[in-house]
PDB file of N, CA and C in Angstrom:
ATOM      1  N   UNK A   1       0.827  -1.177   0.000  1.00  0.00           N
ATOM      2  CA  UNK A   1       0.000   0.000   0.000  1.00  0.00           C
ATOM      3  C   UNK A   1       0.880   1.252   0.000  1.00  0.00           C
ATOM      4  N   UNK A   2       1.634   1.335   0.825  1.00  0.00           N
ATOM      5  CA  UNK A   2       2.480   2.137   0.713  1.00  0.00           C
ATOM      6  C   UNK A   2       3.450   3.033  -0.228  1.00  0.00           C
ATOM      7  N   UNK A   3       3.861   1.904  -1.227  1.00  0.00           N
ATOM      8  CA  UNK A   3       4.459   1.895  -2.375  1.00  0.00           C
ATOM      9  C   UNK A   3       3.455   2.857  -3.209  1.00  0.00           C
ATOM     10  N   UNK A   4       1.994   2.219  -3.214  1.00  0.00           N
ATOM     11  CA  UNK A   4       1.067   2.879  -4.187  1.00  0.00           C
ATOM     12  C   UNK A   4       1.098   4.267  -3.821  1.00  0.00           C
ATOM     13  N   UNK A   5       1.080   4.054  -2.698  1.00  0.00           N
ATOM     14  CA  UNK A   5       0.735   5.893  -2.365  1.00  0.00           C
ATOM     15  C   UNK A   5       2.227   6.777  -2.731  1.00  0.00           C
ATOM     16  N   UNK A   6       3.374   6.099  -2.642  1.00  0.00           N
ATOM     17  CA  UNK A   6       4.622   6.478  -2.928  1.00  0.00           C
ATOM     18  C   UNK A   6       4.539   6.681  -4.398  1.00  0.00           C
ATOM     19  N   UNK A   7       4.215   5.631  -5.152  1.00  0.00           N
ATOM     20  CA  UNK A   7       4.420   6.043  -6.525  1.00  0.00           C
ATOM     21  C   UNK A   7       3.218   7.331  -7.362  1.00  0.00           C
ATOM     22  N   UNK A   8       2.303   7.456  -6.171  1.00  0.00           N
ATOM     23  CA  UNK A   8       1.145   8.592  -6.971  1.00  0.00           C
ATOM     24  C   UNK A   8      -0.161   7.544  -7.556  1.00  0.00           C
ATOM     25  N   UNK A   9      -0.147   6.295  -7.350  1.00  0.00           N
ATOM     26  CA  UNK A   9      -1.633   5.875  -7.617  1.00  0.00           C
ATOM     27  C   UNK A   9      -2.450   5.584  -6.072  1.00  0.00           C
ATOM     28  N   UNK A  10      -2.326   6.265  -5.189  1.00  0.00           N
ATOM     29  CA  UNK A  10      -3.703   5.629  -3.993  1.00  0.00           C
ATOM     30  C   UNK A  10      -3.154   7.147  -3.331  1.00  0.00           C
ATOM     31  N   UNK A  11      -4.242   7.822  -2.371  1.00  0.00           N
ATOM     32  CA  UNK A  11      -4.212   8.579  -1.961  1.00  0.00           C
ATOM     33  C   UNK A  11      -4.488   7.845  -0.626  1.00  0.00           C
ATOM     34  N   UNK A  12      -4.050   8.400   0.335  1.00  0.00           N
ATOM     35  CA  UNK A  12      -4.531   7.967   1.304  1.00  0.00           C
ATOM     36  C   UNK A  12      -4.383   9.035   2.920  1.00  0.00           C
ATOM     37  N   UNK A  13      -5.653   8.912   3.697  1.00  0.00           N
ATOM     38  CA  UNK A  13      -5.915  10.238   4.561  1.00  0.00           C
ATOM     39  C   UNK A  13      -6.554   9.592   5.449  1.00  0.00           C
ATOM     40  N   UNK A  14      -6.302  10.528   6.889  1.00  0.00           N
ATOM     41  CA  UNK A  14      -6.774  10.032   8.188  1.00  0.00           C
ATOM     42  C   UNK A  14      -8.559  10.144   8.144  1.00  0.00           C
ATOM     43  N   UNK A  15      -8.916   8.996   8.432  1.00  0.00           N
ATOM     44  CA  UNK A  15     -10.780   9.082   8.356  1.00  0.00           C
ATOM     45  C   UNK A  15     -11.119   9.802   9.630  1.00  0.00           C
ATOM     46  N   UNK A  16     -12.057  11.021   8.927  1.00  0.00           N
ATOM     47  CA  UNK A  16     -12.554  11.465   9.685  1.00  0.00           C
ATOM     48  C   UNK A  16     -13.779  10.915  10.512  1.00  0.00           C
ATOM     49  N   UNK A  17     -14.120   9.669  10.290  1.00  0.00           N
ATOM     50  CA  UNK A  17     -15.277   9.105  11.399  1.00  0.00           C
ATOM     51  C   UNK A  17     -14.242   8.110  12.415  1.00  0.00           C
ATOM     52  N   UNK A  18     -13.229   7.546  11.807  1.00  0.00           N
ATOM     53  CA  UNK A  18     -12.227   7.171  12.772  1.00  0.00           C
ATOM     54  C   UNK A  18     -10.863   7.228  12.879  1.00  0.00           C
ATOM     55  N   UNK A  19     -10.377   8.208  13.504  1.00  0.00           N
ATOM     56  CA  UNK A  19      -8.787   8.580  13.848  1.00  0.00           C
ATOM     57  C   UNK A  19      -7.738   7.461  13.919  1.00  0.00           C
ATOM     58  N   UNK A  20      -8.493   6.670  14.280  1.00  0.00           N
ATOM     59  CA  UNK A  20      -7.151   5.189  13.980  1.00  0.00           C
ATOM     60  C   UNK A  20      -7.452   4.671  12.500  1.00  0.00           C
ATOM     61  N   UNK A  21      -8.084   4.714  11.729  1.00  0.00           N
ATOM     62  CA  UNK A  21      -8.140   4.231  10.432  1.00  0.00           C
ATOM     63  C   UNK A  21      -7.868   5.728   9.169  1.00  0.00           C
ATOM     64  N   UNK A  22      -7.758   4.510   7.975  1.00  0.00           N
ATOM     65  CA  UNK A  22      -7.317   5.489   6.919  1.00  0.00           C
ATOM     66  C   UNK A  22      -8.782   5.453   5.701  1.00  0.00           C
ATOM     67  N   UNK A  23      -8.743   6.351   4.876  1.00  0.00           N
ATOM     68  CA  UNK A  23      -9.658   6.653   3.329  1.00  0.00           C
ATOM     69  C   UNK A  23      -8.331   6.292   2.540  1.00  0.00           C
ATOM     70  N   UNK A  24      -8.532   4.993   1.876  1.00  0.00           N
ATOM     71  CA  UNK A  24      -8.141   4.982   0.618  1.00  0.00           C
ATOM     72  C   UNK A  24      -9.010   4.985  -0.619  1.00  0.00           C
ATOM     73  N   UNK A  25      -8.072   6.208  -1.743  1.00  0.00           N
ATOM     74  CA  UNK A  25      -8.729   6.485  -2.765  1.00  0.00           C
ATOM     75  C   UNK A  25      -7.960   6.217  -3.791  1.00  0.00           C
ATOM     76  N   UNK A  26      -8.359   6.176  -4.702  1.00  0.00           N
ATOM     77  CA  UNK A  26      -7.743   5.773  -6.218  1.00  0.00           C
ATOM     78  C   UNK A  26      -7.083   7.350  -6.838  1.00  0.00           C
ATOM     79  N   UNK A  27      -6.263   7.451  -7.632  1.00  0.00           N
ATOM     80  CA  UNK A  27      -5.714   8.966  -7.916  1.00  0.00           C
ATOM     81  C   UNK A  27      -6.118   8.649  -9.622  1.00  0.00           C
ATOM     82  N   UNK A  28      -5.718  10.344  -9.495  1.00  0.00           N
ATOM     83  CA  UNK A  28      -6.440   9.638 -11.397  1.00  0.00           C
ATOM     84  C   UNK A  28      -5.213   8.695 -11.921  1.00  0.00           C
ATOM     85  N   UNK A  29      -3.786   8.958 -11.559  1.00  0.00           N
ATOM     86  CA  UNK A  29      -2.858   8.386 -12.342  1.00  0.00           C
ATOM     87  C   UNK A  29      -3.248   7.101 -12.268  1.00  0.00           C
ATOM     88  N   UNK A  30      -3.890   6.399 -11.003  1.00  0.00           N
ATOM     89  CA  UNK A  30      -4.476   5.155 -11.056  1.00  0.00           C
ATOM     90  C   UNK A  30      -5.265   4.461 -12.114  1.00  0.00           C
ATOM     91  N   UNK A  31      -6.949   5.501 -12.658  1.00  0.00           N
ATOM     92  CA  UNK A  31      -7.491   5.172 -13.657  1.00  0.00           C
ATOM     93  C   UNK A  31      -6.803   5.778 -14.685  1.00  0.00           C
ATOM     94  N   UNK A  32      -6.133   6.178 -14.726  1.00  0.00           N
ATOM     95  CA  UNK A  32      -5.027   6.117 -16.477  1.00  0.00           C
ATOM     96  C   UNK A  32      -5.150   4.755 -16.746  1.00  0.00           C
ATOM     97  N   UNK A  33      -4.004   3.942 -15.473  1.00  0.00           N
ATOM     98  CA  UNK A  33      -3.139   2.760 -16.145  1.00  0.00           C
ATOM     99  C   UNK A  33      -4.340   1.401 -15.963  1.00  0.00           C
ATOM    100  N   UNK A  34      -5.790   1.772 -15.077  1.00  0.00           N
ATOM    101  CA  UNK A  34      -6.656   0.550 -15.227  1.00  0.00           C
ATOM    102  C   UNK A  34      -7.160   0.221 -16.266  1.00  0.00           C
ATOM    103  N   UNK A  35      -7.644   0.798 -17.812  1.00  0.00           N
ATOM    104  CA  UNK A  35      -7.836  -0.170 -18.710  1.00  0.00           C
ATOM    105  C   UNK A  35      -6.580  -0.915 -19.382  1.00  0.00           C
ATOM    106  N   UNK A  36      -5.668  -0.711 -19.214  1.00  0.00           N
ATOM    107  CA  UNK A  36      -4.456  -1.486 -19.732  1.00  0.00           C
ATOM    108  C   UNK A  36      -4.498  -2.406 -18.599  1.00  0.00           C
ATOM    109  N   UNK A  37      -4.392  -2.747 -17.253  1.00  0.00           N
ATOM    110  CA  UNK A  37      -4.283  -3.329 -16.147  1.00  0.00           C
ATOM    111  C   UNK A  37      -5.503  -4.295 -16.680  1.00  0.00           C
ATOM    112  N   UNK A  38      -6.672  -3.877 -16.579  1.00  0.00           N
ATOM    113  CA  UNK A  38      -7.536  -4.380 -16.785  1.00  0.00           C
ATOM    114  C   UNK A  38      -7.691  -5.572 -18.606  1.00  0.00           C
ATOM    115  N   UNK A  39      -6.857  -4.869 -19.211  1.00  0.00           N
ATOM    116  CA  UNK A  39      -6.747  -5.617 -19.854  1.00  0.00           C
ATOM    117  C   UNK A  39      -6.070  -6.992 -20.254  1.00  0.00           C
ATOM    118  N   UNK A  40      -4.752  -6.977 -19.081  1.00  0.00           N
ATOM    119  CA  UNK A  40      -4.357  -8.033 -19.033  1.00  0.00           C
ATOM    120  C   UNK A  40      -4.670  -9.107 -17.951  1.00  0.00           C
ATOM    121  N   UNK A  41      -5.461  -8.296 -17.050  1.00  0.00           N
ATOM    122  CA  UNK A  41      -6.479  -9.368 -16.534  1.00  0.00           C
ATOM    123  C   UNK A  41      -6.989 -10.475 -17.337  1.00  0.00           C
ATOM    124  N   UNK A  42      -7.987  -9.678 -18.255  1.00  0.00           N
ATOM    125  CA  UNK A  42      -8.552 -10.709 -19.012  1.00  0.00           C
ATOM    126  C   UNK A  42      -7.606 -11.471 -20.048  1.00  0.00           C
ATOM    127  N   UNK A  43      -6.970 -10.824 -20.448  1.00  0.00           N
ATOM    128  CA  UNK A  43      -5.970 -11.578 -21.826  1.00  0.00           C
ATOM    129  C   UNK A  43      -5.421 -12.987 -20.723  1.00  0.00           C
ATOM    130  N   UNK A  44      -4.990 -12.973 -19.183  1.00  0.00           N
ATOM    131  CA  UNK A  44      -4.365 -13.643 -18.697  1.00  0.00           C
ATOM    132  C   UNK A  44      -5.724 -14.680 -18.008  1.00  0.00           C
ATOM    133  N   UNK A  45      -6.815 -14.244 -17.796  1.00  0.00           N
ATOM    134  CA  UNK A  45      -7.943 -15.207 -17.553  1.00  0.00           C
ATOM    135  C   UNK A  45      -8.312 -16.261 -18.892  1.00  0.00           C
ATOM    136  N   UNK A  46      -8.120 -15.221 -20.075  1.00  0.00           N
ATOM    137  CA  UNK A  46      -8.548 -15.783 -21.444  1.00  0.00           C
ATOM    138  C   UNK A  46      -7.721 -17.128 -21.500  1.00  0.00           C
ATOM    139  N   UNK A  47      -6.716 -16.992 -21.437  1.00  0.00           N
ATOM    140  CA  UNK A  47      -5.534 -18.251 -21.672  1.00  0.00           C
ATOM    141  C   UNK A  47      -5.912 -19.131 -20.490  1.00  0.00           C
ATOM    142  N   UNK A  48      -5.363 -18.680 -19.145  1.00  0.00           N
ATOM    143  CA  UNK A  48      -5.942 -20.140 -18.121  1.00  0.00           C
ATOM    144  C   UNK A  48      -7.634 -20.916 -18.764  1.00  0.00           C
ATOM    145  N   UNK A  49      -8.210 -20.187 -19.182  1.00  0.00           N
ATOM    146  CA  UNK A  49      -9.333 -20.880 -19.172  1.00  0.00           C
ATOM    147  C   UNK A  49      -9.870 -21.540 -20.756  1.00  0.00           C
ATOM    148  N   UNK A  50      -8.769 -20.985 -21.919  1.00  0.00           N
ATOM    149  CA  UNK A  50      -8.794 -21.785 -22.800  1.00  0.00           C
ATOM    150  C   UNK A  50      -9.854 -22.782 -23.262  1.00  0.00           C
ATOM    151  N   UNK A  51      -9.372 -23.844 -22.315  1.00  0.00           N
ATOM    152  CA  UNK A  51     -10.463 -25.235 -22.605  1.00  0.00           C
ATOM    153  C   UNK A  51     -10.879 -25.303 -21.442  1.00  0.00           C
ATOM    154  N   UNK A  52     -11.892 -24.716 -21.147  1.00  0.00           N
ATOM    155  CA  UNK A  52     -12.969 -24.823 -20.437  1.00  0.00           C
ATOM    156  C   UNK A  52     -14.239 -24.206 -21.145  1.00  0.00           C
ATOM    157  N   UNK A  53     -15.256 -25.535 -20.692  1.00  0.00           N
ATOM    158  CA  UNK A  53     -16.518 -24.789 -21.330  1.00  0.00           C
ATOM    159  C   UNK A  53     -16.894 -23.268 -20.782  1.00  0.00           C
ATOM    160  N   UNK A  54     -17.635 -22.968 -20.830  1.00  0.00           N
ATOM    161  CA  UNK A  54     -18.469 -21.568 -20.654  1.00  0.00           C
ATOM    162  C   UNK A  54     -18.831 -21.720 -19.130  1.00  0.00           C
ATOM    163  N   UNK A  55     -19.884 -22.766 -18.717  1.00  0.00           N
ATOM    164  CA  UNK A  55     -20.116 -22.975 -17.810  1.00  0.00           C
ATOM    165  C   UNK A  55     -18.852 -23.619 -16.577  1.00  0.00           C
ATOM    166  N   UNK A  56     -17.635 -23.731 -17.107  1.00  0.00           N
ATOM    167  CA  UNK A  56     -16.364 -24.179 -15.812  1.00  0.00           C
ATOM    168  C   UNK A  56     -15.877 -22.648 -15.703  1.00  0.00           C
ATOM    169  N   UNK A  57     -15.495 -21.928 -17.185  1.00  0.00           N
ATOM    170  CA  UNK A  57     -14.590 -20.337 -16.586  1.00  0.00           C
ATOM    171  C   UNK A  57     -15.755 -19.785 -15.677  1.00  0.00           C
ATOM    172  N   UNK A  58     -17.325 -19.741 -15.855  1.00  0.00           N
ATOM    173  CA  UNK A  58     -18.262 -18.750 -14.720  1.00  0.00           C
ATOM    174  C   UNK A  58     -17.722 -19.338 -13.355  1.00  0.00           C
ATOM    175  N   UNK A  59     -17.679 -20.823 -13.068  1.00  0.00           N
ATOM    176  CA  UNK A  59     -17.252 -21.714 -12.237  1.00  0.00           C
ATOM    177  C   UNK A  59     -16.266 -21.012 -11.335  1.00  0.00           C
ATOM    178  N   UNK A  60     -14.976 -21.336 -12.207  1.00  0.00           N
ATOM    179  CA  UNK A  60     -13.593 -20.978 -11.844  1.00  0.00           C
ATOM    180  C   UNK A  60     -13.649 -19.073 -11.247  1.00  0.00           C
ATOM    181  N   UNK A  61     -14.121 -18.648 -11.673  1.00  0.00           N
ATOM    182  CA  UNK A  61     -14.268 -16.963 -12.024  1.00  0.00           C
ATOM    183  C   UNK A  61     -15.207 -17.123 -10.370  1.00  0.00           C
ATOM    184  N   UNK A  62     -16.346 -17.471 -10.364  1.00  0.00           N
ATOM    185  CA  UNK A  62     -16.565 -17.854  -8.801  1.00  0.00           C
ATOM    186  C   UNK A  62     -15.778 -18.570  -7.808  1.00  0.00           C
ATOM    187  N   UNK A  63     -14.833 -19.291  -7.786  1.00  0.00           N
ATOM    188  CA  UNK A  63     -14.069 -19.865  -6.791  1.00  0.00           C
ATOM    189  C   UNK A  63     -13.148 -18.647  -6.484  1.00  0.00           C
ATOM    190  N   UNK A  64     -12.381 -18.137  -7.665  1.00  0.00           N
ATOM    191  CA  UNK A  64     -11.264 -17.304  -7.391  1.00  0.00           C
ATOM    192  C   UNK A  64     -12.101 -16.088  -6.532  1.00  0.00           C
ATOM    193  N   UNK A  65     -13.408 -15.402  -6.719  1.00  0.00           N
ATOM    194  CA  UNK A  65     -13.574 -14.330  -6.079  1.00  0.00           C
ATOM    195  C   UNK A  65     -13.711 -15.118  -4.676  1.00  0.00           C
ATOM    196  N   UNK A  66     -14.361 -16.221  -4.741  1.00  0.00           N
ATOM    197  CA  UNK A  66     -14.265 -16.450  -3.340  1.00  0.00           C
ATOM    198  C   UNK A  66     -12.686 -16.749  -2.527  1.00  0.00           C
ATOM    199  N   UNK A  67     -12.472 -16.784  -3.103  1.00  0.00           N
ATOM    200  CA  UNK A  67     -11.017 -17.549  -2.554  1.00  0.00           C
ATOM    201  C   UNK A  67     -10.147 -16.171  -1.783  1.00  0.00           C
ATOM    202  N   UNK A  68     -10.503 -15.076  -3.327  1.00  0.00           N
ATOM    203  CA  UNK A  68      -9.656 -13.756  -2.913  1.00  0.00           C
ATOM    204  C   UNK A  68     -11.170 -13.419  -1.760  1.00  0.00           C
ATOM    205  N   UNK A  69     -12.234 -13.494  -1.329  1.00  0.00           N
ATOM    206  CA  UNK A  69     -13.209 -12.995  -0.307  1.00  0.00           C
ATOM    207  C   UNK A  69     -12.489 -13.303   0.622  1.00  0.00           C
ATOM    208  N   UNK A  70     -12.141 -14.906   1.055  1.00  0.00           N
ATOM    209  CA  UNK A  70     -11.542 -15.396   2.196  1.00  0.00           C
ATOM    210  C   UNK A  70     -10.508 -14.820   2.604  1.00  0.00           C
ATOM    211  N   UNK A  71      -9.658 -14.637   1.259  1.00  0.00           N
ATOM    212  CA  UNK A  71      -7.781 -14.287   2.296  1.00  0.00           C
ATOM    213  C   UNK A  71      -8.188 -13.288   2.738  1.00  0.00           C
ATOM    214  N   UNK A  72      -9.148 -12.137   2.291  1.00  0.00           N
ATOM    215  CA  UNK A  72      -9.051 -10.693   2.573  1.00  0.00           C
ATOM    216  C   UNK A  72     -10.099 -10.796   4.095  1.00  0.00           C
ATOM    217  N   UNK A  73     -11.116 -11.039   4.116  1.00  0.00           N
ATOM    218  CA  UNK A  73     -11.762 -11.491   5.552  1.00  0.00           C
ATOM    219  C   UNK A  73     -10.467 -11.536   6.689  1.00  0.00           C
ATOM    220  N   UNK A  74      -9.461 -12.435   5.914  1.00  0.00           N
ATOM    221  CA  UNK A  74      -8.671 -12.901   6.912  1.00  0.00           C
ATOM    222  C   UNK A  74      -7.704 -11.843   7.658  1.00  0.00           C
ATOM    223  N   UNK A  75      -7.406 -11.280   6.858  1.00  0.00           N
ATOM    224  CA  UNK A  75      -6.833  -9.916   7.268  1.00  0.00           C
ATOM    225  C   UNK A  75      -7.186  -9.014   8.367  1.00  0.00           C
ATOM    226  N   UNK A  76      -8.404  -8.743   8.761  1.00  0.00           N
ATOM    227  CA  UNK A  76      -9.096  -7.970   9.255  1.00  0.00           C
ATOM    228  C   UNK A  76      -8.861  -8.411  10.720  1.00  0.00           C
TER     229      UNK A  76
END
């Protein structure tokens, strides 16, 4: 996180409803580089999922959000 805010994509500021926590925000330099980011998301989903029917990538595409739900829960 840190880094991001170092390099100019995340802003980040003391919350004003709670003094021990932070507001993270996205900077525009952020949405510059997300449709390119975003694009190799998919170019890199496109290939893992190759040969899979239609109905395994919706599949797979649901496990992974869950999977990334869990680690991040875990954090907290």
């Amino acid at each position: 996180m840190s880094k991001l805010v170092e390099l100019g994509f995340l802003q980040r500021s003391q919350s004003a409803r709670d003094k021990r926590t932070y507001d993270i925000r996205p900077t525009q330099a952020s949405w510059e580089v997300y449709p390119a980011i975003q694009q190799q998301i998919d170019g890199c989903f496109a290939r893992m999922t190759q040969r899979m029917t239609q109905a395994e990538r919706a599949e797979f595409r649901r496990l992974l959000a869950l999977a990334a739900e869990t680690t991040l829960a875990q954090e907290d």
